[in-house]
C-alpha atoms as a PDB file:
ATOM      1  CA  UNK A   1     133.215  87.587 102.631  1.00  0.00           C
ATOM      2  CA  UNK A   2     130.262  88.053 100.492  1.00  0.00           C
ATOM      3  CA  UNK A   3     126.935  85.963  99.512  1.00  0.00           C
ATOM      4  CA  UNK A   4     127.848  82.606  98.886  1.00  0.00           C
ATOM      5  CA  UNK A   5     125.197  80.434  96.947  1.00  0.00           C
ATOM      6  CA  UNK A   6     125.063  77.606  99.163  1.00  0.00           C
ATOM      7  CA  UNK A   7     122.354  75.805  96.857  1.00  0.00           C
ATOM      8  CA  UNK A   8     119.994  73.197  97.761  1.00  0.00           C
ATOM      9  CA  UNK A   9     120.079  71.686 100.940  1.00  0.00           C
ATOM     10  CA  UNK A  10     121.403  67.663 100.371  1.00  0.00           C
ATOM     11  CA  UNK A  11     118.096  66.596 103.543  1.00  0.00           C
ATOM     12  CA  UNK A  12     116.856  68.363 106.131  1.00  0.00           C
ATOM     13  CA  UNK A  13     119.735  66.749 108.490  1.00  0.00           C
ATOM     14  CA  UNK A  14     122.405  69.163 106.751  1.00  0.00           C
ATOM     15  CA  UNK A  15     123.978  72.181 108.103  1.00  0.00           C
ATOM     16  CA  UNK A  16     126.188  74.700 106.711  1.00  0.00           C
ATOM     17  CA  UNK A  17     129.596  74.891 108.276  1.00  0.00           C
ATOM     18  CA  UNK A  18     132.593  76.087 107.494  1.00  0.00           C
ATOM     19  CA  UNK A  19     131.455  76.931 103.567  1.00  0.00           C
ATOM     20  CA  UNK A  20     130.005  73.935 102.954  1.00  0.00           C
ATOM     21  CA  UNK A  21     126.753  71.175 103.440  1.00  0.00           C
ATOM     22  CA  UNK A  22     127.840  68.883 106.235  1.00  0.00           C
ATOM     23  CA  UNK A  23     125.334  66.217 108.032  1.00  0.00           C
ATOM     24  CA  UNK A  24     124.456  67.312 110.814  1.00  0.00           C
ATOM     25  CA  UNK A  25     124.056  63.881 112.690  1.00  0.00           C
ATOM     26  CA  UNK A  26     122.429  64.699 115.925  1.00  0.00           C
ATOM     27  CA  UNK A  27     119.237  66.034 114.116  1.00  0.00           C
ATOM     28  CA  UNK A  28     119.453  62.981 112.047  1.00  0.00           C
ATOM     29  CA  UNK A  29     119.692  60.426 114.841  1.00  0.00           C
ATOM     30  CA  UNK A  30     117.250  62.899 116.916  1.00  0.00           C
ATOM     31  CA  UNK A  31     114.596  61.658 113.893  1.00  0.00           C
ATOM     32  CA  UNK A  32     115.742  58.209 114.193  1.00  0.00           C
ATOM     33  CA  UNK A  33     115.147  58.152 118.323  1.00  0.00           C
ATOM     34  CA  UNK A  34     111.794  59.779 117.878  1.00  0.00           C
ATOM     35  CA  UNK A  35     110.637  57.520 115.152  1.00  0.00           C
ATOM     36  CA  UNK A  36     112.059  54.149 116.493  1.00  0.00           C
ATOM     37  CA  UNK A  37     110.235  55.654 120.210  1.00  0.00           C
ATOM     38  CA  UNK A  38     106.973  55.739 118.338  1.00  0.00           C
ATOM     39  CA  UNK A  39     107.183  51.829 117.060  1.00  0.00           C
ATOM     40  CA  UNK A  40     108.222  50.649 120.134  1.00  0.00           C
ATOM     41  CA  UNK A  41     105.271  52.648 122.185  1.00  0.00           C
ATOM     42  CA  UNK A  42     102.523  50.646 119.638  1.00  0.00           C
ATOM     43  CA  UNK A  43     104.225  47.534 119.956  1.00  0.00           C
ATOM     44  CA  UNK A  44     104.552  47.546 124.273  1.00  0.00           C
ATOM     45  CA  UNK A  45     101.313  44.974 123.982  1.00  0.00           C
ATOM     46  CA  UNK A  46     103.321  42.761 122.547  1.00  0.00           C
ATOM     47  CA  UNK A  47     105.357  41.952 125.751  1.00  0.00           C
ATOM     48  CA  UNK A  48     102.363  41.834 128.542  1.00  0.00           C
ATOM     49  CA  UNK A  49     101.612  39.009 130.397  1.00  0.00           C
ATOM     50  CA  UNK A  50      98.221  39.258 129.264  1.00  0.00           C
ATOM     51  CA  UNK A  51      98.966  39.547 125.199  1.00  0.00           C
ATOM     52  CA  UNK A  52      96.998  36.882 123.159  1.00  0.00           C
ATOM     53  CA  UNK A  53      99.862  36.226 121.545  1.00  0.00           C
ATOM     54  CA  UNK A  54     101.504  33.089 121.108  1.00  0.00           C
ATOM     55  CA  UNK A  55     105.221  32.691 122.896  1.00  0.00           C
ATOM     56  CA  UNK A  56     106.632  32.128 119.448  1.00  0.00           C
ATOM     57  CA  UNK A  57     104.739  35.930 118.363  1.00  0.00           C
ATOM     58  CA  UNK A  58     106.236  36.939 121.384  1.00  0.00           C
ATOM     59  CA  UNK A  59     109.439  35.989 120.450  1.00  0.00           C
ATOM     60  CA  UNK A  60     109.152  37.745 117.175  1.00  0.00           C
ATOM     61  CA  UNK A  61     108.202  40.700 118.381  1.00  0.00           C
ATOM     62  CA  UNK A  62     110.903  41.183 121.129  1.00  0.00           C
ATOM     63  CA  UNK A  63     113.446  40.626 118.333  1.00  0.00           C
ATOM     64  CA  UNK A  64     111.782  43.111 116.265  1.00  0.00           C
ATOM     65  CA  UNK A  65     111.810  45.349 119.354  1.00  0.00           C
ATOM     66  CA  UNK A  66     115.890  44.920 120.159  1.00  0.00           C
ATOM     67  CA  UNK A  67     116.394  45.772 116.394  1.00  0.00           C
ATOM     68  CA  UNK A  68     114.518  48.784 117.069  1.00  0.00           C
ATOM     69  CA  UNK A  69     116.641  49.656 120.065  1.00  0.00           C
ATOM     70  CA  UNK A  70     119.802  49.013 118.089  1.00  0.00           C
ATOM     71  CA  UNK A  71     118.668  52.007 116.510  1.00  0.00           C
ATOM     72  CA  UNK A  72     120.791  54.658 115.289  1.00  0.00           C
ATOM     73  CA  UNK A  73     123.669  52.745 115.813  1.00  0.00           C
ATOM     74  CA  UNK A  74     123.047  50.267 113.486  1.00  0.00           C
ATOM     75  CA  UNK A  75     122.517  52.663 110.572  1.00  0.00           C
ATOM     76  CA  UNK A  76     125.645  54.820 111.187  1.00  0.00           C
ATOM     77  CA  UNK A  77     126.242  55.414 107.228  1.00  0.00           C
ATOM     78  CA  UNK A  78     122.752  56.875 106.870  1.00  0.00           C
ATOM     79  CA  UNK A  79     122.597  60.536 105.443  1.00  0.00           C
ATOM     80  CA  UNK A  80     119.060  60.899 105.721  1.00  0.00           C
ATOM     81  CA  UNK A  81     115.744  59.130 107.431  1.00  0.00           C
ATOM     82  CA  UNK A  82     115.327  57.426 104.164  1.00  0.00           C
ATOM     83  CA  UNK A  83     118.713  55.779 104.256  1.00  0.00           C
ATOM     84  CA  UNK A  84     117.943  54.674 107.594  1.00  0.00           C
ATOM     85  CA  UNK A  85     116.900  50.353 107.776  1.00  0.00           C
ATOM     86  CA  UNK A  86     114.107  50.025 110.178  1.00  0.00           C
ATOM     87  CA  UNK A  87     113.207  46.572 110.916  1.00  0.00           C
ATOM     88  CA  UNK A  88     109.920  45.119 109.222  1.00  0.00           C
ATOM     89  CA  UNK A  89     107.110  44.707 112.020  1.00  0.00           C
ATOM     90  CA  UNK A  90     106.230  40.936 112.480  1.00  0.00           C
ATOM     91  CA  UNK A  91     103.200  39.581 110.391  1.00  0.00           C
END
């Protein structure tokens, strides 16, 4: 079998298989997890008994933190991070 010129790498969430670029969707949902972990982990105040929040912020925020959860799933068409939706973060 010989070299093959693979060329350029589609994202970093591609692997080459079987003579050709193919997504390689557990390092791409791996990113996902990791990134939607990170908003959730600043946004925990949000929730506390003690936040200074109003109940309707409250509200806002848990919604923005289920569409956060509903993360990968939610975004199964995505090829790379930037194809990914994340939900905006409440004003």
């Amino acid at each position: 079998s010989g070299w093959t010129n693979r060329g350029t790498m589609p994202t970093a969430y591609y692997k080459w298989e079987s003579d050709a670029w193919v997504i390689d969707i557990d390092a791409l949902h791996w990113q996902v997890r990791l990134d939607r972990g990170s908003k959730l982990g600043m946004s925990d105040w949000t929730q506390g008994a003690d936040s200074p929040l109003t109940d309707e912020k409250k509200t806002e925020w848990a919604t923005y933190r289920q569409s956060l959860r509903d993360l990968p799933s939610n975004n199964s068409d995505a090829n790379s991070i930037d194809d990914v939706t994340f939900p905006t973060e409440p004003a």
